[in-house]
C-alpha atoms as a PDB file:
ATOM      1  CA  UNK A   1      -2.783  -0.017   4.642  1.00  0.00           C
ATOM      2  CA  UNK A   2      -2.248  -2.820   7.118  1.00  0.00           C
ATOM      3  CA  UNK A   3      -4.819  -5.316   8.109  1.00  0.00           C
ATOM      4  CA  UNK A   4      -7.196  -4.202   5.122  1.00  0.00           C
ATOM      5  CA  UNK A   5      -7.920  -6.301   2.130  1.00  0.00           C
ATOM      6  CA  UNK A   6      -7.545  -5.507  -1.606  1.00  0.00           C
ATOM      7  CA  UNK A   7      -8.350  -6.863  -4.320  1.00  0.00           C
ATOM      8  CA  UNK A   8      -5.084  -6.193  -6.823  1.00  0.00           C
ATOM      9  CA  UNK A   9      -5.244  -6.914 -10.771  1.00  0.00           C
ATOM     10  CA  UNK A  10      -3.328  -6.810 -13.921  1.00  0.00           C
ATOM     11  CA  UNK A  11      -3.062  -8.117 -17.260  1.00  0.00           C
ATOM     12  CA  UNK A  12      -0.987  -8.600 -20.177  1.00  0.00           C
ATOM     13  CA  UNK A  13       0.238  -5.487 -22.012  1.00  0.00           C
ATOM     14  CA  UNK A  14      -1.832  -4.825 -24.718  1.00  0.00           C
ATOM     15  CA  UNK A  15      -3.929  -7.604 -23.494  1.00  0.00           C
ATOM     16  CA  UNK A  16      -1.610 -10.169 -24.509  1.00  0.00           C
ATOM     17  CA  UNK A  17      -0.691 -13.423 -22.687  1.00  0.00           C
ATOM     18  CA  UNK A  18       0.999 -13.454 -19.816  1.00  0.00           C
ATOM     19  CA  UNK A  19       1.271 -17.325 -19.047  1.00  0.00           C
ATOM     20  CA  UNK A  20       2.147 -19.506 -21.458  1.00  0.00           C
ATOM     21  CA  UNK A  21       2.170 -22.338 -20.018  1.00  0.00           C
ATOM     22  CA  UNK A  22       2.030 -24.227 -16.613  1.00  0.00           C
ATOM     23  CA  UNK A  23       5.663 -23.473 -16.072  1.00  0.00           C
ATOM     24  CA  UNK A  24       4.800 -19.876 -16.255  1.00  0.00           C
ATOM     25  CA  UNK A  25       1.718 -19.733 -13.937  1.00  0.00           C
ATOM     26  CA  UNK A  26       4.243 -22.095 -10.756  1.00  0.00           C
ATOM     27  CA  UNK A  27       6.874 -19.306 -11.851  1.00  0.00           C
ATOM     28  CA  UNK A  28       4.031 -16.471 -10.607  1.00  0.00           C
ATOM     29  CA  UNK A  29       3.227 -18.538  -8.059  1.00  0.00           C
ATOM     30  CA  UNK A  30       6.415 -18.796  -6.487  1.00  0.00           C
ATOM     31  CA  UNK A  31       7.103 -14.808  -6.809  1.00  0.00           C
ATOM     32  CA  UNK A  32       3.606 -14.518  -5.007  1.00  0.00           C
ATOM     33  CA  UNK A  33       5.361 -16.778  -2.304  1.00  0.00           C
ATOM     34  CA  UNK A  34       8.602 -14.654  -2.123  1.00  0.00           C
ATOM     35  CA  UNK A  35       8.102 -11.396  -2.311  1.00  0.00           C
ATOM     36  CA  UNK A  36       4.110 -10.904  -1.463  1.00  0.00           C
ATOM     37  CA  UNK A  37       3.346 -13.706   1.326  1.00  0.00           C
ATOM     38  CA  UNK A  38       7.117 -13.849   2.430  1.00  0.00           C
ATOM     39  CA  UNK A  39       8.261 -12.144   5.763  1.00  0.00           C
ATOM     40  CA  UNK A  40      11.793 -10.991   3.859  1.00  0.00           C
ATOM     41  CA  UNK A  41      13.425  -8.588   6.169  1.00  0.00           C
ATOM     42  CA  UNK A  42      15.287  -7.054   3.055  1.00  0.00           C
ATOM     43  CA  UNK A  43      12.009  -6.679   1.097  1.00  0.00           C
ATOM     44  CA  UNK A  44      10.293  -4.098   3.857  1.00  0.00           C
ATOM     45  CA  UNK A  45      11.710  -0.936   3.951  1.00  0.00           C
ATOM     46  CA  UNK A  46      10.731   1.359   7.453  1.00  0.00           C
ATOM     47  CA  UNK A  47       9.261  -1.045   9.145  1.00  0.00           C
ATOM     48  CA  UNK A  48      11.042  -2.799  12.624  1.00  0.00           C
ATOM     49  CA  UNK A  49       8.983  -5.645  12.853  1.00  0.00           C
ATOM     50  CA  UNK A  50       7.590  -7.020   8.976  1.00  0.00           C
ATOM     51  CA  UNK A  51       4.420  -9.412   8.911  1.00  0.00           C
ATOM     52  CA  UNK A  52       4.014 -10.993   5.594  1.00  0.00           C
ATOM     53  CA  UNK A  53       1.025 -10.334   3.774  1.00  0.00           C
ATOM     54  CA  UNK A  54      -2.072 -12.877   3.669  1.00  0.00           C
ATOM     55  CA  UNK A  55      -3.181 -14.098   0.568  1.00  0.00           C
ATOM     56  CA  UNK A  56      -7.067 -15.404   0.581  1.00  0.00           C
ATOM     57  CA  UNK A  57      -7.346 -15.600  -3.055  1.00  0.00           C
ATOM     58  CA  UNK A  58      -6.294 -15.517  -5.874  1.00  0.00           C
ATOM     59  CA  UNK A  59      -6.766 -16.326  -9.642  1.00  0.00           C
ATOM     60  CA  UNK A  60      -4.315 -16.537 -12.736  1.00  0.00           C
ATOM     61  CA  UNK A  61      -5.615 -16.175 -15.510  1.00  0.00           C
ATOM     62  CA  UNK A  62      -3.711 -16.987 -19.218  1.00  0.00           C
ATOM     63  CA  UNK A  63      -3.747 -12.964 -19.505  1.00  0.00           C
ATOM     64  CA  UNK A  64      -4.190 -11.777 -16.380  1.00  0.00           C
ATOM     65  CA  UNK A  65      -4.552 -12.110 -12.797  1.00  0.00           C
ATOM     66  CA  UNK A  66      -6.668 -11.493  -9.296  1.00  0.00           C
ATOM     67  CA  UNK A  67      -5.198 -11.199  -6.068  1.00  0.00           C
ATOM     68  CA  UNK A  68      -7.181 -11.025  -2.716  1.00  0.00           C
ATOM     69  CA  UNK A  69      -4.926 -10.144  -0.112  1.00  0.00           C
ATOM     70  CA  UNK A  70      -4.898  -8.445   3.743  1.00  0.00           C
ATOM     71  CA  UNK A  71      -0.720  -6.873   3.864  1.00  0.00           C
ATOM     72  CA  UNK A  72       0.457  -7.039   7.274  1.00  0.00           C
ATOM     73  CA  UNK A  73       2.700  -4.823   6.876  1.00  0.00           C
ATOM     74  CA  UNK A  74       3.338  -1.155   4.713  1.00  0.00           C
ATOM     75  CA  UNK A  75       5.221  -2.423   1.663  1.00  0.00           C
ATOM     76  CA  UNK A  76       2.384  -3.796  -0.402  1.00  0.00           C
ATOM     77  CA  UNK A  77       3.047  -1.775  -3.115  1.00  0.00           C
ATOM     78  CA  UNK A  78       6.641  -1.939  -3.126  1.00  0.00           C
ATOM     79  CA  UNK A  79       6.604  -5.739  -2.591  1.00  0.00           C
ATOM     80  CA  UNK A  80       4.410  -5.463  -5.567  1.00  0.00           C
ATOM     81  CA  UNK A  81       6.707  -3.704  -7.514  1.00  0.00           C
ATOM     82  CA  UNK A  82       9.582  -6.544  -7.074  1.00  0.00           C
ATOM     83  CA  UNK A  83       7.131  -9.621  -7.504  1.00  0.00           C
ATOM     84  CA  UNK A  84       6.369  -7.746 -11.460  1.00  0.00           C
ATOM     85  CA  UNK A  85      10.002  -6.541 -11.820  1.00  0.00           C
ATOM     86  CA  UNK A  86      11.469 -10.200 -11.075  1.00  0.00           C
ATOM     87  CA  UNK A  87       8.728 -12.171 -12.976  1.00  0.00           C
ATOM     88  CA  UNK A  88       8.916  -9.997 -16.096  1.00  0.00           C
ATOM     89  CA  UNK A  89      12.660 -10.443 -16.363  1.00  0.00           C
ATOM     90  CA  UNK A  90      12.487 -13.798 -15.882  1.00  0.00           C
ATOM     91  CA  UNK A  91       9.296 -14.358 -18.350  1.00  0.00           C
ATOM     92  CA  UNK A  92      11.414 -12.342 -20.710  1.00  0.00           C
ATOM     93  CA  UNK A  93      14.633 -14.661 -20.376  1.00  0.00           C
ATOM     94  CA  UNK A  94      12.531 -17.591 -20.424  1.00  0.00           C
ATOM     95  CA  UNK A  95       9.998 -16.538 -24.016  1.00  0.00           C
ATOM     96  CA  UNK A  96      12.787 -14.519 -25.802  1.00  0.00           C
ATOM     97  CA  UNK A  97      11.012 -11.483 -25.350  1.00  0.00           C
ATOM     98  CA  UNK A  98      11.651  -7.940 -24.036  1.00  0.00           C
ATOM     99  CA  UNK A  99       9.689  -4.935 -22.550  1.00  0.00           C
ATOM    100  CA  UNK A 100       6.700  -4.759 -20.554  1.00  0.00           C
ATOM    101  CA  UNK A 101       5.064  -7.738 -19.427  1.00  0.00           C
ATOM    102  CA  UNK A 102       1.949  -5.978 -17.914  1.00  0.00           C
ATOM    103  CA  UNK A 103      -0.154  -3.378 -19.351  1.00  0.00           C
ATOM    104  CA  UNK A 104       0.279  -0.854 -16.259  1.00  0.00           C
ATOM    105  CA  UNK A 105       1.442  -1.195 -12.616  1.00  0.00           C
ATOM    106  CA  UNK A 106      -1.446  -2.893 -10.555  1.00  0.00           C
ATOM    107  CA  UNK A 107      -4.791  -1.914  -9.470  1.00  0.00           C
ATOM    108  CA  UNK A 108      -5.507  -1.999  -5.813  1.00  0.00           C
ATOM    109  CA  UNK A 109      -8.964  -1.811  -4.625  1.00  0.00           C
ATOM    110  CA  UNK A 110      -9.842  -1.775  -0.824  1.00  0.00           C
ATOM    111  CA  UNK A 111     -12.626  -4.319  -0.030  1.00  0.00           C
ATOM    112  CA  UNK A 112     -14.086  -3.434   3.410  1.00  0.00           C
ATOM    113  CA  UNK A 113     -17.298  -5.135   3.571  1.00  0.00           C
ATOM    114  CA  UNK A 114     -17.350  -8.897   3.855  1.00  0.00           C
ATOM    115  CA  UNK A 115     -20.335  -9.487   1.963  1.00  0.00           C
ATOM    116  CA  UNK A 116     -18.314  -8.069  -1.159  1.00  0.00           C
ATOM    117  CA  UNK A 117     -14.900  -9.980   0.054  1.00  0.00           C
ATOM    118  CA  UNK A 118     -17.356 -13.784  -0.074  1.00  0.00           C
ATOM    119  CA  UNK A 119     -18.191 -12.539  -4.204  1.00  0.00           C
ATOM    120  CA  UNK A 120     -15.324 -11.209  -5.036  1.00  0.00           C
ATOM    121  CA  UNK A 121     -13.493 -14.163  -4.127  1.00  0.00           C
ATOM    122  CA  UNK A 122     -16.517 -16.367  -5.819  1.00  0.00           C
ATOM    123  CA  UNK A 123     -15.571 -13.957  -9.247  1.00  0.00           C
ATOM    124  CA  UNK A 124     -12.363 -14.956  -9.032  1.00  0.00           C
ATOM    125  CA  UNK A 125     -12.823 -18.596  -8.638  1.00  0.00           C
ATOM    126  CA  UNK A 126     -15.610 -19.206 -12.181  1.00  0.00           C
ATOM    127  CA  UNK A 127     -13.445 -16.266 -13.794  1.00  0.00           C
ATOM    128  CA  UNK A 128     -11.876 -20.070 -15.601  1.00  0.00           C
ATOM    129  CA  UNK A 129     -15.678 -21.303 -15.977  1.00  0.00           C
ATOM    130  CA  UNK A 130     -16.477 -17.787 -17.373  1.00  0.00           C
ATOM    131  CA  UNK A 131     -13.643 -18.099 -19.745  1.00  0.00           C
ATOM    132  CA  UNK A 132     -14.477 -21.600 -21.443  1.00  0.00           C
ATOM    133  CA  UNK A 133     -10.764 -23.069 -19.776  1.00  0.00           C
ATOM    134  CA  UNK A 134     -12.700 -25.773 -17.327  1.00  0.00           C
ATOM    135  CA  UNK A 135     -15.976 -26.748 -16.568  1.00  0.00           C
ATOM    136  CA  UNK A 136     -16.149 -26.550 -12.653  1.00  0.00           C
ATOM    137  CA  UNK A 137     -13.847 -24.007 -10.632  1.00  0.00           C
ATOM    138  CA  UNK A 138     -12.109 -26.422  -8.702  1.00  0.00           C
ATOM    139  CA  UNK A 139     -10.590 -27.604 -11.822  1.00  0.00           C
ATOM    140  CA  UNK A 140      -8.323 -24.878 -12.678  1.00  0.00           C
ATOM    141  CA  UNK A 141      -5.180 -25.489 -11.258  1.00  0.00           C
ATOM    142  CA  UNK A 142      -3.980 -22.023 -10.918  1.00  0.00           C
ATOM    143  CA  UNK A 143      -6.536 -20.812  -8.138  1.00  0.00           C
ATOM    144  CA  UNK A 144      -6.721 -21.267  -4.281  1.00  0.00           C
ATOM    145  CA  UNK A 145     -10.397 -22.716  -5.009  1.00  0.00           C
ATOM    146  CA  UNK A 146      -9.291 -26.195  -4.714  1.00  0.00           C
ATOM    147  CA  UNK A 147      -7.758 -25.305  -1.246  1.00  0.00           C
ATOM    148  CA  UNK A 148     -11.067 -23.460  -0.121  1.00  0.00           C
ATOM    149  CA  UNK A 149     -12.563 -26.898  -0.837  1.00  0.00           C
ATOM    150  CA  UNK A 150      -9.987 -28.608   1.121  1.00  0.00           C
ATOM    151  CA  UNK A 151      -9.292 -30.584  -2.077  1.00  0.00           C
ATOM    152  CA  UNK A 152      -5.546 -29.499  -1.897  1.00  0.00           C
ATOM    153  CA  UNK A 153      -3.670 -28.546   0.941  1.00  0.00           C
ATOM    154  CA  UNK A 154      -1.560 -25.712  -0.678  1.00  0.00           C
ATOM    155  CA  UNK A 155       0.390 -23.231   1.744  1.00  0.00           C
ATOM    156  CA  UNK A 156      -0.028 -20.218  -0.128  1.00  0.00           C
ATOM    157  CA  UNK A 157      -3.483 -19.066   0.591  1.00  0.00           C
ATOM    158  CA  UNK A 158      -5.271 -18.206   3.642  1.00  0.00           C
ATOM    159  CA  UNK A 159      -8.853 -18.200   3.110  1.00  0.00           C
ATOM    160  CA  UNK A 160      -9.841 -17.516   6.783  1.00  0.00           C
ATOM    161  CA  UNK A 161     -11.340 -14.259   6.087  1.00  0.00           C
ATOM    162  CA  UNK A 162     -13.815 -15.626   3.243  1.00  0.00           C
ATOM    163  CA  UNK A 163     -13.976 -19.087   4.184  1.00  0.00           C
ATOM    164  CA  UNK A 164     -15.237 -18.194   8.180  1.00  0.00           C
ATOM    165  CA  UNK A 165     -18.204 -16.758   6.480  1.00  0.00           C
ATOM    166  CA  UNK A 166     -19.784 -19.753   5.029  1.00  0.00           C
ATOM    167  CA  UNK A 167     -18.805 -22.323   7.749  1.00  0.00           C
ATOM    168  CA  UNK A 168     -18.425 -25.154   5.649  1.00  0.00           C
ATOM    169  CA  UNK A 169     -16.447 -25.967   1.880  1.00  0.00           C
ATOM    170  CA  UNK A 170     -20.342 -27.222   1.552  1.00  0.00           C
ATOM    171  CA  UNK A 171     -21.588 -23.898   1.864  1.00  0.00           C
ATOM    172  CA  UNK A 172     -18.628 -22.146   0.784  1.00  0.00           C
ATOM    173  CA  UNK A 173     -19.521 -24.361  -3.283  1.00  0.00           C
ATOM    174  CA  UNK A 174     -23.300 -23.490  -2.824  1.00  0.00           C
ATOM    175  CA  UNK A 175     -22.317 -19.662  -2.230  1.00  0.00           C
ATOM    176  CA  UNK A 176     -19.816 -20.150  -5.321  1.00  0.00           C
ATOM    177  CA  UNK A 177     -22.247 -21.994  -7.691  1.00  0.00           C
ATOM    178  CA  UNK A 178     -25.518 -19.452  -6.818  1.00  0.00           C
ATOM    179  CA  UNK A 179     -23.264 -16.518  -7.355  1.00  0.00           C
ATOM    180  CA  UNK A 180     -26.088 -14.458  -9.251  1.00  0.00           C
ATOM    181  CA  UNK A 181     -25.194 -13.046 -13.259  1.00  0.00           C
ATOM    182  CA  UNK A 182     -25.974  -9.903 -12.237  1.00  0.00           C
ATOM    183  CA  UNK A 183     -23.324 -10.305  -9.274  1.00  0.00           C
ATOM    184  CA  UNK A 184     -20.648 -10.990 -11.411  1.00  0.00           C
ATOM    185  CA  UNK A 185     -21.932  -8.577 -13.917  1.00  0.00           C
ATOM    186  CA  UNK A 186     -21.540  -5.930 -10.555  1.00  0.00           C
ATOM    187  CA  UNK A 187     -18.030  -7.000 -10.019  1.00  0.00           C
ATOM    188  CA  UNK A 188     -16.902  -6.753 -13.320  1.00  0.00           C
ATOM    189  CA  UNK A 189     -18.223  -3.388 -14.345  1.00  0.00           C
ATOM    190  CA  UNK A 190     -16.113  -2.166 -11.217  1.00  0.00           C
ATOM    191  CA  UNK A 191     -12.850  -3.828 -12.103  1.00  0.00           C
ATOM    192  CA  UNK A 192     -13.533  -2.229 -15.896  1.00  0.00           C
ATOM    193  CA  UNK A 193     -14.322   0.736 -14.736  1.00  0.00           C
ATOM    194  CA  UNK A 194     -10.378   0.968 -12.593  1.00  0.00           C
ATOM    195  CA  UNK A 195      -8.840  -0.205 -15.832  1.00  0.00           C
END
């Protein structure tokens, strides 16, 4: 549904890897660009007047990945469906590989309380911390943490939605580093329990 946010997942079939290497993640990225964030005529199917979808975070992950996003217009799922179609074939070109990239089609969950959209976006960004891949969020260079900073000025996300909330990067870190165990443990149980 328009103007909404979800959070949208998936990971690697079988729980494999779905990024290889940094190659693989800018390959992602630039699907996210084209067929998720893009305004694409083509791409939107019964709708006069497409608005491309925001995205106000995200986070890829070697085996998976988290998507925060607010569509503009009725195609998320089918703009979905092309953004895994295209970046499967082309993963599978690329590794030598064939079949299913992804375990399932994506999860979509609708987040309609902002409270929930500031942690979920906060899970997202130490998911790399939580994994043992860096030691502070804003080094992982496949998440729109180091824009919420303003340590990069990336055009792909729009943090608006989460970052309004806090008022500051300042604030926006402090909320990020005093995100609770038992937060995270809250967030996670409900992505598990979609899965």
């Amino acid at each position: 549904m328009a103007g909404v946010h979800y959070h949208i997942y998936n990971r690697g079939n079988n729980r494999q890897t779905v990024f290889y290497k940094a190659d693989d993640y800018v390959l992602f990225l630039r699907a996210l660009r084209l067929y998720l964030v893009g305004n694409t005529q083509d791409l939107v199917q019964n709708d006069e007047t497409p608005n491309p979808t925001r995205l106000v975070a995200y986070c890829l992950m070697p085996n998976h990945y988290h998507l925060l996003v607010c569509p503009g217009d009725s195609a998320l799922s089918h703009r979905m469906q092309l953004l895994a179609i295209s970046f499967t074939k082309k993963m599978n070109l690329r590794h030598h590989r064939v079949g299913a990239l992804f375990q399932s089609q994506f999860k979509a969950i609708a987040v309609q309380d902002d409270t929930y959209l500031a942690c979920l976006s906060a899970y997202f960004h130490l998911n790399p911390v939580r994994a043992g891949l860096v030691d502070r969020p804003e080094d992982w260079p496949y998440s729109s943490y180091p824009e919420y900073l303003g340590l990069r000025q990336g055009l792909l996300p729009s943090p608006e939605s989460v970052l309004d909330q806090f008022g500051s990067p300042a604030a926006c870190r402090q909320f990020v580093g005093e995100l609770s165990d038992q937060q995270i443990q809250n967030i996670n149980f409900l992505v598990m329990e979609e899965e």
